[in-house]
Protein backbone atom coordinates (compact mmCIF):
# COMPACT_ATOMS: atom_id res chain seq x y z
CA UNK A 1 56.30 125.53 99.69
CA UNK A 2 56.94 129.11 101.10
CA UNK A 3 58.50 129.81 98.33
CA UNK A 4 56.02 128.62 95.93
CA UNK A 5 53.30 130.62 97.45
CA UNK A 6 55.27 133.77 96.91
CA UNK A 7 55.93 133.42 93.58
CA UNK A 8 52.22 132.68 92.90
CA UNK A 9 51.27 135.88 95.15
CA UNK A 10 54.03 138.18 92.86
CA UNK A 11 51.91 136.47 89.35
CA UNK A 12 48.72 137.69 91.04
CA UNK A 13 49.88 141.45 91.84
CA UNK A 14 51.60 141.42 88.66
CA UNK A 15 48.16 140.65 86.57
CA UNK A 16 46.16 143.35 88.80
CA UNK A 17 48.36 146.11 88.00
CA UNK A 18 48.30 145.31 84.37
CA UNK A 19 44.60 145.46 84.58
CA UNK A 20 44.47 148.21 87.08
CA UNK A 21 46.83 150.68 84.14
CA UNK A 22 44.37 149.60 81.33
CA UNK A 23 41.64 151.93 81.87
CA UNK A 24 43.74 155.02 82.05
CA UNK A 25 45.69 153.60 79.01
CA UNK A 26 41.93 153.51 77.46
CA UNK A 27 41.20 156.36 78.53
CA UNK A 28 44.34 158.36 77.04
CA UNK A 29 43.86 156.67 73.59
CA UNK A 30 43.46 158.76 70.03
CA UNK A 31 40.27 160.67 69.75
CA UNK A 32 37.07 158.57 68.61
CA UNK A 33 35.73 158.64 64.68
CA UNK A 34 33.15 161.26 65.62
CA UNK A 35 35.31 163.44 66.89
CA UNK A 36 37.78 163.36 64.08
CA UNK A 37 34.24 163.55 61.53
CA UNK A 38 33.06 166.42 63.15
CA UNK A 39 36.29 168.56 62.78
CA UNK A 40 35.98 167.21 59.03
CA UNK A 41 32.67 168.33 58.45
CA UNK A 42 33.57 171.94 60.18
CA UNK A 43 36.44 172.36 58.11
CA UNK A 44 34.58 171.58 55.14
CA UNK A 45 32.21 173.79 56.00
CA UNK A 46 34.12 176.86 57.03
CA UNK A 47 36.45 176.42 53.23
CA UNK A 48 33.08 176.31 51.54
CA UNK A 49 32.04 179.52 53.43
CA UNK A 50 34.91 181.32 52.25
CA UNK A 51 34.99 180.46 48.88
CA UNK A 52 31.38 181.78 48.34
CA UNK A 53 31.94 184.94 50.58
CA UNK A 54 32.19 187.09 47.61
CA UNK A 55 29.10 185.75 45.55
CA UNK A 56 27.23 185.56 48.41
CA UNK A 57 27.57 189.17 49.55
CA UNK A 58 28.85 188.49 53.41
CA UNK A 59 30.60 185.71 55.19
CA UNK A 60 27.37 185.62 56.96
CA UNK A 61 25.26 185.00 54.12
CA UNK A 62 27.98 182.06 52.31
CA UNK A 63 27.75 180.37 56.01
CA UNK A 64 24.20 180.54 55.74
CA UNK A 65 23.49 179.12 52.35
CA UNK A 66 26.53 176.13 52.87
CA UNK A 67 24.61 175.41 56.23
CA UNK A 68 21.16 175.26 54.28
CA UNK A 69 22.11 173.66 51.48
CA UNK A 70 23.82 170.74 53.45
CA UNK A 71 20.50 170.01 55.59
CA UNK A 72 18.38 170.95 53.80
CA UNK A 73 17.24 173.51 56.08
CA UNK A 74 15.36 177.33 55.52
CA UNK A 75 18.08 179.90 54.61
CA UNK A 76 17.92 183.23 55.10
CA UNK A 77 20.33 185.85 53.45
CA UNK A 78 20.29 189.16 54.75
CA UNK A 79 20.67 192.39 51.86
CA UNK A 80 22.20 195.36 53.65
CA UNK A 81 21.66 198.54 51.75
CA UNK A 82 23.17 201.99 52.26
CA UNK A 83 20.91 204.88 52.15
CA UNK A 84 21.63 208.33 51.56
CA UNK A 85 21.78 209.58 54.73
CA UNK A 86 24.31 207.06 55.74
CA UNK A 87 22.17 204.70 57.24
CA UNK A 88 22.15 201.20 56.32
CA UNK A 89 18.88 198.96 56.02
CA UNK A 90 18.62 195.46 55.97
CA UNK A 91 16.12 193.41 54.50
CA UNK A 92 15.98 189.70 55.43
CA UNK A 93 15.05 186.74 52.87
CA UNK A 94 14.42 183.30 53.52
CA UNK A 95 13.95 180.23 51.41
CA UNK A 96 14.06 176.88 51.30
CA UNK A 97 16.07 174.64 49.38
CA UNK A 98 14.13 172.85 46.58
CA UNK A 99 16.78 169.40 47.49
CA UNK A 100 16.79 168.12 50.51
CA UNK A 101 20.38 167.66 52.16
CA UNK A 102 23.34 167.32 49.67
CA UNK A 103 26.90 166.30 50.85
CA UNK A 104 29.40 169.32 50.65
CA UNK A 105 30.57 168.20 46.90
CA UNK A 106 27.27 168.81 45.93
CA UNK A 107 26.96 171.83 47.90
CA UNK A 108 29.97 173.37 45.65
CA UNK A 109 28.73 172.16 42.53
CA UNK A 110 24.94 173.99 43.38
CA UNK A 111 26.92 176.58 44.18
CA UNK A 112 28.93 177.00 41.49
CA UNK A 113 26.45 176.79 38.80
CA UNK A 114 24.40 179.32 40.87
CA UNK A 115 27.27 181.87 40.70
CA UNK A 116 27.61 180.87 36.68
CA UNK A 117 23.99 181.36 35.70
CA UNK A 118 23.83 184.88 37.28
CA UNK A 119 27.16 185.60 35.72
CA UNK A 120 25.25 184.98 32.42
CA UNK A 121 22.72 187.10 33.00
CA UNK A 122 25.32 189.95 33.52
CA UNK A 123 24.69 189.98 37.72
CA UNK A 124 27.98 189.49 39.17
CA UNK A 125 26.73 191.29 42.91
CA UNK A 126 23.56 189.06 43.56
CA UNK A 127 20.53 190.06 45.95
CA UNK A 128 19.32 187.35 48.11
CA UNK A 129 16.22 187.78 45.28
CA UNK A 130 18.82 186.69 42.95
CA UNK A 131 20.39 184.42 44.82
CA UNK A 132 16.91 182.16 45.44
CA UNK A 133 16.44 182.83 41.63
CA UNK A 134 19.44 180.82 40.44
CA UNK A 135 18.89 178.12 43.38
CA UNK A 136 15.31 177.33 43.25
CA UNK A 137 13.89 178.76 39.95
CA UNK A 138 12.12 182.42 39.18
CA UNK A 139 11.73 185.38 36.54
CA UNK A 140 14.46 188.51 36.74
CA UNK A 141 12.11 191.17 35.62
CA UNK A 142 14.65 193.92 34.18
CA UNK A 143 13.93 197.42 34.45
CA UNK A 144 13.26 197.63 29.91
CA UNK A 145 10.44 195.49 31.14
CA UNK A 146 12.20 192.27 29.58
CA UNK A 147 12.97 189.26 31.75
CA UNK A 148 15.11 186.25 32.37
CA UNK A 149 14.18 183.37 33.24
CA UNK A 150 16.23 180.69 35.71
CA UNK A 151 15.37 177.23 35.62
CA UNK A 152 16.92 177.10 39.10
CA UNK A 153 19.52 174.60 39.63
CA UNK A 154 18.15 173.08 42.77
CA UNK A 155 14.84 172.62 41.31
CA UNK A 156 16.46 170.93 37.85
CA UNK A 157 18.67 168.70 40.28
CA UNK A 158 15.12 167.81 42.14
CA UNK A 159 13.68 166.63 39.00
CA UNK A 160 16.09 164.20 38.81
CA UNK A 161 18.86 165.94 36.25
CA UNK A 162 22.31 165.06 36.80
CA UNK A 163 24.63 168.60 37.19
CA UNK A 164 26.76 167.78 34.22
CA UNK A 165 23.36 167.70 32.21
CA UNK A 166 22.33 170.83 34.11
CA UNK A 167 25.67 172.50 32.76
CA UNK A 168 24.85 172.05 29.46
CA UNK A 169 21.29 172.71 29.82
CA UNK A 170 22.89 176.14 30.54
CA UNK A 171 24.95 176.66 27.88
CA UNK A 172 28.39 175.85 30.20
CA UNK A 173 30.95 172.72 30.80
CA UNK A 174 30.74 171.56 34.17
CA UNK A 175 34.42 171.28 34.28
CA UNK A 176 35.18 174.91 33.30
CA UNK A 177 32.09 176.38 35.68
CA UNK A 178 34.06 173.97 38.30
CA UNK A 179 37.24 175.76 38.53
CA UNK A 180 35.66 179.17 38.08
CA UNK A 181 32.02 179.71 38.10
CA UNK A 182 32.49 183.80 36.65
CA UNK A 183 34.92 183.15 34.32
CA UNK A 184 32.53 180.69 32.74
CA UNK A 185 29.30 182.51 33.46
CA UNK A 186 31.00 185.78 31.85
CA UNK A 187 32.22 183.86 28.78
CA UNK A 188 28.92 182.83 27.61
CA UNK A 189 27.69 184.22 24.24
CA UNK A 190 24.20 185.38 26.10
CA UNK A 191 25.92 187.67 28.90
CA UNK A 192 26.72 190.42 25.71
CA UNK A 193 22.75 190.69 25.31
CA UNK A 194 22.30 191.08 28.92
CA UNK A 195 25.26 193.84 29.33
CA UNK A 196 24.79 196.35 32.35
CA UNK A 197 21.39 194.70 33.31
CA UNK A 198 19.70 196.67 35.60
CA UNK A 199 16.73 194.45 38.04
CA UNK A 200 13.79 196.21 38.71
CA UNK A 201 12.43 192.50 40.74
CA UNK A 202 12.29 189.40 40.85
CA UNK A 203 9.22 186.84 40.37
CA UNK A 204 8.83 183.69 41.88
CA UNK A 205 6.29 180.82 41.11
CA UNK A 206 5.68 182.41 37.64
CA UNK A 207 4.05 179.97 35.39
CA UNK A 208 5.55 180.45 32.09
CA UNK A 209 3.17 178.49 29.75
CA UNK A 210 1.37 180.90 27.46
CA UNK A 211 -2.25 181.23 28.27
CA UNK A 212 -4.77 179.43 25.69
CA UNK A 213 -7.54 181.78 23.98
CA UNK A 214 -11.03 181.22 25.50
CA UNK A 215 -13.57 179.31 22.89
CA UNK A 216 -17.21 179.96 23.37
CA UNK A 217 -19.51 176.86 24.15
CA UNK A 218 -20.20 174.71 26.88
CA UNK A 219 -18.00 172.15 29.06
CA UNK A 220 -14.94 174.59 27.26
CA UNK A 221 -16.03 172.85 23.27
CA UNK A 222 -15.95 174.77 20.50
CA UNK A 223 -18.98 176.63 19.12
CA UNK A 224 -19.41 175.00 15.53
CA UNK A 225 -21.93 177.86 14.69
CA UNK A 226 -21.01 177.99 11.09
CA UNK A 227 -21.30 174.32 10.75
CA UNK A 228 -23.58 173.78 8.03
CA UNK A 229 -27.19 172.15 8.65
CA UNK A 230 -26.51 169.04 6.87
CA UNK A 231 -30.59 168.12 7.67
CA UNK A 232 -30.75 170.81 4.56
CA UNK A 233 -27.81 169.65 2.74
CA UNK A 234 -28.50 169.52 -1.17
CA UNK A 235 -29.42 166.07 -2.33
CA UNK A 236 -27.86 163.93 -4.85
CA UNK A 237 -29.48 163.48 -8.23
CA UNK A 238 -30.60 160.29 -9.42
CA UNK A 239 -28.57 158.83 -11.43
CA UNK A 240 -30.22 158.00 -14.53
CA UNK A 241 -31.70 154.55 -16.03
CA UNK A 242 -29.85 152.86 -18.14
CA UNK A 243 -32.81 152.54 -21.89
CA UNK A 244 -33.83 149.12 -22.56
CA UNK A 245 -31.76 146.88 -24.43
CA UNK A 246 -33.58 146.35 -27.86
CA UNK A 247 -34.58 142.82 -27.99
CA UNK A 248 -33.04 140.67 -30.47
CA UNK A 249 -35.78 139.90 -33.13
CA UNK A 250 -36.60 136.18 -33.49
CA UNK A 251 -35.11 133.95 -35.55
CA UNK A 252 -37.33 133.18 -38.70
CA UNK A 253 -38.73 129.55 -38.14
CA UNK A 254 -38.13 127.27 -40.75
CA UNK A 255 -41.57 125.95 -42.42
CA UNK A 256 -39.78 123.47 -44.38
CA UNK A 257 -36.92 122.65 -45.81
CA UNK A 258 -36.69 122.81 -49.02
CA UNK A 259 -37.58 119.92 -51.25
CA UNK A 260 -38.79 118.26 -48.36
């Protein structure tokens, strides 16, 4: 019986130091999907931010519009601009996003086809003027007093346009503006006509439908002024009678026959 009972006391210490080790064990297990998400999403975020350093102007500006553009959030790009006296001044812009949050494929794509349209225009070094331009839509207003206009390509993807239809809205191939955005901005048959363009500003909200001509008259109907007064109008002859038939003269009656 002794014997028994120690055995079934060794089974019980034996079960609360398994239990006893599996906390800690839970405790020292592999990281938790949010963890391992969030150093996805950071690493995503940080190659998309130095990709776009260039086009953007400043590794501070490309975190800025990845950040935005993947929220959905107010960006604001900062121009830096060295004066004469060896100064710099800065001039802050900010903008929202005409989509709301995008995933980061989407964000490169947006991207992309930003950097290409500008590239077609002959603007390799945007402004943050620029910049919101070929995102959300506006007027480059050139310093020969022509413009260009940008559709935008957050505002085309907003109305529902799909980005390889955006591409060749543009003129490009989504594939080739894909693996290099210049290259296929700068091989467009429009950047020739826009060669060493020069931006005196930029225009936002512009409404680009052509003003109709004003017509005189009330509730905005024409004025029929030279109408003619058809209560005057020239009336229409009679058309003339028909003459009589001639009647058909009687036959002469018979009186008799003759012989009769």
């Amino acid at each position: 019986m002794k014997s028994q009972h120690f055995k079934s006391t060794l089974i019980c210490l034996a079960i609360l130091g398994v239990l006893s080790v599996a906390p800690v064990m839970a405790q020292t297990a592999t990281p938790s999907d949010t963890s391992v998400s969030t150093s996805t999403t950071h690493h995503e975020s940080t190659r998309l931010s130095t990709e776009f350093t260039a086009f953007a102007g400043s590794e501070t500006n490309s975190q800025a519009l990845v950040t935005g553009l993947r929220d959905g959030t107010a960006i604001t790009l900062d121009d830096v601009v060295k004066n004469a006296d060896g100064t710099t001044t800065t001039t802050a812009t900010t903008f929202t996003p005409a989509t709301g949050k995008m995933g980061y494929g989407n964000v490169k794509i947006a991207l992309s086809l930003a950097e290409a349209s500008l590239a077609q225009a002959g603007i390799t070094e945007p402004t943050a003027a620029e910049l919101e331009a070929a995102l959300n839509g506006g007027t480059l207003v050139l310093a020969d007093g022509t413009s260009i206009d940008l559709n935008g390509v957050l505002a085309a993807r907003a109305a529902g346009e799909g980005w390889g239809q955006i591409a060749n809205g543009m003129g490009f191939k989504l594939g080739d503006v894909m693996r290099s955005p210049k290259a296929a901005g700068s091989a467009s048959a429009n950047v020739h006509a826009h060669a060493g363009v020069s931006v005196a500003k930029v225009e936002f909200g512009k409404s680009h439908m052509t003003d109709r001509p004003s017509v005189a008259g009330h509730s905005g109907k024409p004025d029929f002024a030279g109408k003619p007064d058809f209560a005057n109008k020239p009336t229409i002859p009679d058309r003339p009678q028909r003459p009589d038939r001639p009647q058909i003269p009687d036959h002469p009656s018979h009186v008799g026959r003759p012989g009769g």
